[in-house]
Protein backbone atom coordinates (compact mmCIF):
# COMPACT_ATOMS: atom_id res chain seq x y z
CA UNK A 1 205.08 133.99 -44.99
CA UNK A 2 201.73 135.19 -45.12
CA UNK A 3 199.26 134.62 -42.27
CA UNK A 4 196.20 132.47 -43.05
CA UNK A 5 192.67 132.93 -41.09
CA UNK A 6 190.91 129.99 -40.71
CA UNK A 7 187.37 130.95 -40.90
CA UNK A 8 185.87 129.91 -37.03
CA UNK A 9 183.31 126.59 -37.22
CA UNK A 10 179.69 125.41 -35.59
CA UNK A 11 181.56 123.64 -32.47
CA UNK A 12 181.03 119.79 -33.26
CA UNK A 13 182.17 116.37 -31.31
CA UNK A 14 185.77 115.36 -32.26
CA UNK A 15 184.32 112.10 -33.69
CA UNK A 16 182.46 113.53 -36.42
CA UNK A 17 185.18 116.51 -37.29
CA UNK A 18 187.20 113.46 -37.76
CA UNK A 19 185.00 111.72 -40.00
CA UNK A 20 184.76 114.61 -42.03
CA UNK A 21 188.46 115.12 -42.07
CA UNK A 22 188.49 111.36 -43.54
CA UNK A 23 186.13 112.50 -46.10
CA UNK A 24 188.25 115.55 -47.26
CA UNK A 25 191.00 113.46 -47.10
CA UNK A 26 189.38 110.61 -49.02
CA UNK A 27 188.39 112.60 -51.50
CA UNK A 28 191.95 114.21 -52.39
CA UNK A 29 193.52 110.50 -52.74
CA UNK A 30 190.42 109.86 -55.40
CA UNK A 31 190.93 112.86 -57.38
CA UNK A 32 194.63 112.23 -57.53
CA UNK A 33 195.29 115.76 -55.86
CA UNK A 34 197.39 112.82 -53.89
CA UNK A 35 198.75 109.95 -55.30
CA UNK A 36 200.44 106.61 -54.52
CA UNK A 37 203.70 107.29 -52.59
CA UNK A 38 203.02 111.56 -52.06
CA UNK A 39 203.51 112.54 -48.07
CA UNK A 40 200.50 113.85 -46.62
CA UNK A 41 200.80 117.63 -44.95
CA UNK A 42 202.10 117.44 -41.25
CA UNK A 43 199.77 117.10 -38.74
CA UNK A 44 200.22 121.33 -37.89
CA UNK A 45 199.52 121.71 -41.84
CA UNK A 46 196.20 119.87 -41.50
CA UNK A 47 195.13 121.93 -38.28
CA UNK A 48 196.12 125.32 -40.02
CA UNK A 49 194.36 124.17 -43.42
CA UNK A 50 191.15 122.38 -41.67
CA UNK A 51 190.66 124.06 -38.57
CA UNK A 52 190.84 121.48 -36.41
CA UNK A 53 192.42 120.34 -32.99
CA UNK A 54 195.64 117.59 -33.09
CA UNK A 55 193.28 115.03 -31.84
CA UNK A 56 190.77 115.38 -34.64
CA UNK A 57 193.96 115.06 -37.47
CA UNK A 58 194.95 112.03 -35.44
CA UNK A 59 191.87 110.32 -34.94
CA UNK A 60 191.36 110.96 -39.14
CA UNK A 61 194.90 109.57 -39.60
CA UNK A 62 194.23 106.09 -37.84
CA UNK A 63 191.14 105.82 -39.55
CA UNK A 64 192.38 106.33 -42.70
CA UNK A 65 195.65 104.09 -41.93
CA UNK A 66 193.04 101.34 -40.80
CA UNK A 67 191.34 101.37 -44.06
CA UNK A 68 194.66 100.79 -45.96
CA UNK A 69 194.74 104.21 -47.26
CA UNK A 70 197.75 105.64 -45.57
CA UNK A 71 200.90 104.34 -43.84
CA UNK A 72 202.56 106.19 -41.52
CA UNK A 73 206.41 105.82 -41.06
CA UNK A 74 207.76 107.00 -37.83
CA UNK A 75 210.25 110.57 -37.86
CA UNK A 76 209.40 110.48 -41.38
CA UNK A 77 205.52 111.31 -42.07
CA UNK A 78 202.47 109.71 -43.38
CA UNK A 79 202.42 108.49 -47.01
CA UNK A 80 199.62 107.36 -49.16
CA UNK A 81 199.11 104.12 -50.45
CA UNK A 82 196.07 103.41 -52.69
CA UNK A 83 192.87 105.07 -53.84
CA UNK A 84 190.01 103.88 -51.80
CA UNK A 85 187.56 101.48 -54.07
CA UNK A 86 184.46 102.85 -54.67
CA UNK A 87 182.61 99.70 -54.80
CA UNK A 88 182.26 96.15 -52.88
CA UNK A 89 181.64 94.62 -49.44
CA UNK A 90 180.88 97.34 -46.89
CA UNK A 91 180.51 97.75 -43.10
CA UNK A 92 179.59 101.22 -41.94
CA UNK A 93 181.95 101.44 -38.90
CA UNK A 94 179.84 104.20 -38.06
CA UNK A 95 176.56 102.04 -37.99
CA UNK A 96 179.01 100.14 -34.87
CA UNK A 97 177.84 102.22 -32.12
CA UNK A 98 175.56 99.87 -29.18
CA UNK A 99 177.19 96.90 -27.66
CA UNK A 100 174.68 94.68 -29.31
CA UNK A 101 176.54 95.65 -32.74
CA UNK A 102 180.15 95.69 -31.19
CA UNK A 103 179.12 92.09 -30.07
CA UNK A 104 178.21 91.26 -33.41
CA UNK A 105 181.64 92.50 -35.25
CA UNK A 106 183.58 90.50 -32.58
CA UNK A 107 181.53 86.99 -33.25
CA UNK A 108 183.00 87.76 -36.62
CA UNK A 109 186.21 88.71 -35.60
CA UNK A 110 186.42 85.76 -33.51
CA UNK A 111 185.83 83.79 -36.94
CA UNK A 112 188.40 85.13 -38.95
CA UNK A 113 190.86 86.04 -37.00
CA UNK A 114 191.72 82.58 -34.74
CA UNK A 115 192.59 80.97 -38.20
CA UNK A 116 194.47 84.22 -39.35
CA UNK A 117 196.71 83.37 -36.24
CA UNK A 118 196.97 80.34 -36.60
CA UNK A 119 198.03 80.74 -40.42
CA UNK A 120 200.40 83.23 -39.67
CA UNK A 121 202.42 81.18 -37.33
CA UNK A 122 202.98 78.86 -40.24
CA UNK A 123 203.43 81.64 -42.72
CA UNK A 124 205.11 85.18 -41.18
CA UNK A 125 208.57 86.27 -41.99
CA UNK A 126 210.69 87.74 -39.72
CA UNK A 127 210.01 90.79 -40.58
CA UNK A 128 206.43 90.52 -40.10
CA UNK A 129 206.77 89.09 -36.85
CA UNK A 130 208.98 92.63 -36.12
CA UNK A 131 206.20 94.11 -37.08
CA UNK A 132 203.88 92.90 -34.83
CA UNK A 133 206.28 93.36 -32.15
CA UNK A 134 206.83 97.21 -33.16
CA UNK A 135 202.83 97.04 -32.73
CA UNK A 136 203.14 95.78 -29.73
CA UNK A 137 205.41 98.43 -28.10
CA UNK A 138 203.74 101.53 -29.36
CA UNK A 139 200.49 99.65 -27.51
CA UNK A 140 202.15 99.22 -24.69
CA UNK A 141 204.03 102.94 -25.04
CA UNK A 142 200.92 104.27 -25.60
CA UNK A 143 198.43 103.11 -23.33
CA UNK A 144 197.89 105.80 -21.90
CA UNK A 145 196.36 108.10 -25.36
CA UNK A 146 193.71 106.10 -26.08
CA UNK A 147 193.78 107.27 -29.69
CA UNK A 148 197.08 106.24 -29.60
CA UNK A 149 196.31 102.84 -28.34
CA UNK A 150 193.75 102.31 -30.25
CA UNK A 151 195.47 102.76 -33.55
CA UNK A 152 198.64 100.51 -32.15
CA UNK A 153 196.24 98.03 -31.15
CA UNK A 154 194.26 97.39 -34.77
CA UNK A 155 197.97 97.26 -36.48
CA UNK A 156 198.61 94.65 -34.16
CA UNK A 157 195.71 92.73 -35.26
CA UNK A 158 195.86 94.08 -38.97
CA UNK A 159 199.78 92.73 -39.05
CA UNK A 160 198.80 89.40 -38.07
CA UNK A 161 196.20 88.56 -40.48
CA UNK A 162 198.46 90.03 -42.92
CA UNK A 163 200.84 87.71 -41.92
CA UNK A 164 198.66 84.60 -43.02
CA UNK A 165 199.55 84.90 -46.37
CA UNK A 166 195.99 85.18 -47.50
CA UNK A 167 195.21 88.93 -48.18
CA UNK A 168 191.06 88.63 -47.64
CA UNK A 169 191.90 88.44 -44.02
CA UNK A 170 193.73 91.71 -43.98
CA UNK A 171 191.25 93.04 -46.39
CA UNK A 172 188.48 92.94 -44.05
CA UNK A 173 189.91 93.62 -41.13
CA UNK A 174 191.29 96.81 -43.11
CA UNK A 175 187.80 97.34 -44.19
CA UNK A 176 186.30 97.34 -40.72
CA UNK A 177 189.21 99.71 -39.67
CA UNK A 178 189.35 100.60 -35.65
CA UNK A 179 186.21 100.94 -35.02
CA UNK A 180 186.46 96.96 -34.07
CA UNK A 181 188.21 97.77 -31.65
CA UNK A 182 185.56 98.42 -28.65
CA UNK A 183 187.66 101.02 -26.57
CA UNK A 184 187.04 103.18 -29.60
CA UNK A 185 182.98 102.88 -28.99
CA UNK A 186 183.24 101.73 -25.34
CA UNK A 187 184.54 102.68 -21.93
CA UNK A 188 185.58 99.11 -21.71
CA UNK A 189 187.16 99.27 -18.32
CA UNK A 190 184.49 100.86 -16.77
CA UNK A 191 182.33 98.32 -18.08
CA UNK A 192 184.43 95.70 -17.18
CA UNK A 193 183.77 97.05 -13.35
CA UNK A 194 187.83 97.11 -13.65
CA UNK A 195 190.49 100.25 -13.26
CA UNK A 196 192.36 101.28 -16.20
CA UNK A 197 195.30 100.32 -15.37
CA UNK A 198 194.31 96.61 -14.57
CA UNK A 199 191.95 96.22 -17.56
CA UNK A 200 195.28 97.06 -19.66
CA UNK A 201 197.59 94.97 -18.06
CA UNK A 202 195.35 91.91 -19.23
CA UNK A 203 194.93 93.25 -22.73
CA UNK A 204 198.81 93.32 -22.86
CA UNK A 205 198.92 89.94 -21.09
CA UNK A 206 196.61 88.52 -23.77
CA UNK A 207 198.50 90.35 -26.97
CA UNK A 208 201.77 89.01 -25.52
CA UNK A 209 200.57 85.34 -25.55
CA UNK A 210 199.37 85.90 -28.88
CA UNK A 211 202.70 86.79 -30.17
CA UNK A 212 204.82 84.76 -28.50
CA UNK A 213 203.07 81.36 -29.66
CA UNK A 214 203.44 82.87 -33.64
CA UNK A 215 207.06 83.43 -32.59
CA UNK A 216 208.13 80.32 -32.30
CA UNK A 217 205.61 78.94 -34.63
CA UNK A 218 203.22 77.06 -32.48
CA UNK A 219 199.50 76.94 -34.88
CA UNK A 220 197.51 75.66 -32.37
CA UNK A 221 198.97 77.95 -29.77
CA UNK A 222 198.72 81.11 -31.87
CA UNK A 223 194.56 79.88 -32.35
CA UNK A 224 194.28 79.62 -28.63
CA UNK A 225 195.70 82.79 -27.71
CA UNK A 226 193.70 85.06 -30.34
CA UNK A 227 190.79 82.95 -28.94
CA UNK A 228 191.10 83.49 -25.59
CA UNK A 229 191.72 87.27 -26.25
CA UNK A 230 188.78 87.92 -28.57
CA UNK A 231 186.20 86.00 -25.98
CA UNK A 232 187.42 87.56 -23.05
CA UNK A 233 186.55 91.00 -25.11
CA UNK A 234 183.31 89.06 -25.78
CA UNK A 235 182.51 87.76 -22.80
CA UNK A 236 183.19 91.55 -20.87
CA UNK A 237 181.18 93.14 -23.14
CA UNK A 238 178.21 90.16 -23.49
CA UNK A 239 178.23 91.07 -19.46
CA UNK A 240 178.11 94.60 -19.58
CA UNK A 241 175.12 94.30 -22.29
CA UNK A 242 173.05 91.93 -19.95
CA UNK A 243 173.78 94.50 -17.29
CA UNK A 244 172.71 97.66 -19.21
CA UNK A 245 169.62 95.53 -20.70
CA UNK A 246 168.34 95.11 -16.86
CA UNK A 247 169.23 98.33 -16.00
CA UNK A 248 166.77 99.76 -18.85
CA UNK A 249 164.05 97.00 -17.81
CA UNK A 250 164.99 95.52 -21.47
């Protein structure tokens, strides 16, 4: 095998080599270079071809799995799915970055996704429901990488609304990919004036209860649950805003 030298880059944050890596990435699915169904290079592959660290092929792999692009299938690899569309609603997840904004995408979440619960406690197969509890474990297996637990955490969420059995709540939630999910703009513990491991513990409390009421099929339940989850996030973070506002004299 021949050796390959990757030419040496401008050092730049992780974030944006990973949004880059998306790009590159993005683009290849449009052009058809890959298609519908083709495995994408392993993650060593990527590093080799794109220079980058495992965390940066990671971090492009959940974002590109959160915008419906990708699945990945565990032992096996990471597959496409479809081509992104060029055209449409759009929320730069990238325009997400102060607390005032992450408040603003969770007022919405908070909209959609109590009724997606609730539908999909009607609705969900068994084999959705596995999936949310597959979700669940890698979130809880995971906690520690927040990468990690920030990609197990959106599939959680993105499995439920898909679960409703209307596809224009998994659409946007796909659409808004994990950068909804605050931890990936946010120290939220530290906000949160709480440790790690405690702040945690209460997201898993909260995901549990949210699962367990679409298990056995309890609507009203399932819209509690997702409720009280998605305002406690609010809630935390509408306190650490008011804190940072007084902080600043704003």
């Amino acid at each position: 095998m021949t050796e390959q030298h990757v030419q040496p880059r401008t050092r730049r944050k992780p974030r944006s080599l990973a949004q880059e890596l998306v790009t590159v990435l993005t683009e290849r699915i449009r052009n058809g270079q890959l298609k519908r169904g083709d495995k994408l290079p392993t993650e060593s592959q990527i590093m080799l071809e794109e220079g980058v660290s495992r965390t940066v092929v990671r971090e492009a792999i959940s974002r590109l799995q959160a915008a419906g692009q990708v699945e990945t299938r565990h032992g096996i690899g990471t597959f496409v799915l479809d081509a992104p569309s060029a055209t449409g609603f759009r929320i730069d997840p990238a325009t997400v970055v102060t607390l005032r904004e992450v408040l603003a995408v969770l007022e919405l979440r908070i909209a959609l996704e109590i009724e997606a619960a609730g539908l999909a406690a009607q609705r969900r197969s068994d084999a959705q429901l596995q999936g949310m509890r597959t979700a669940l474990d890698e979130l809880n297996e995971g906690a520690a990488q927040a990468c990690d637990a920030v990609s197990a955490d959106f599939q959680f969420h993105l499995r439920i609304a898909q679960a409703s059995g209307n596809h224009y709540f998994a659409d946007i939630l796909a659409h808004l990919g994990t950068s909804i999910i605050p931890r990936t703009r946010l120290n939220s513990a530290r906000l949160a004036h709480d440790d790690q491991a405690h702040y945690l513990s209460r997201l898993s409390h909260e995901h549990e209860a949210i699962y367990e009421a679409i298990a056995r099929s309890d609507s009203e339940g399932a819209k509690l649950a997702m409720r009280l989850h998605l305002s406690n996030s609010r809630e935390r973070l509408r306190q650490a805003h008011a804190a940072a506002e007084e902080q600043h004299g704003g």
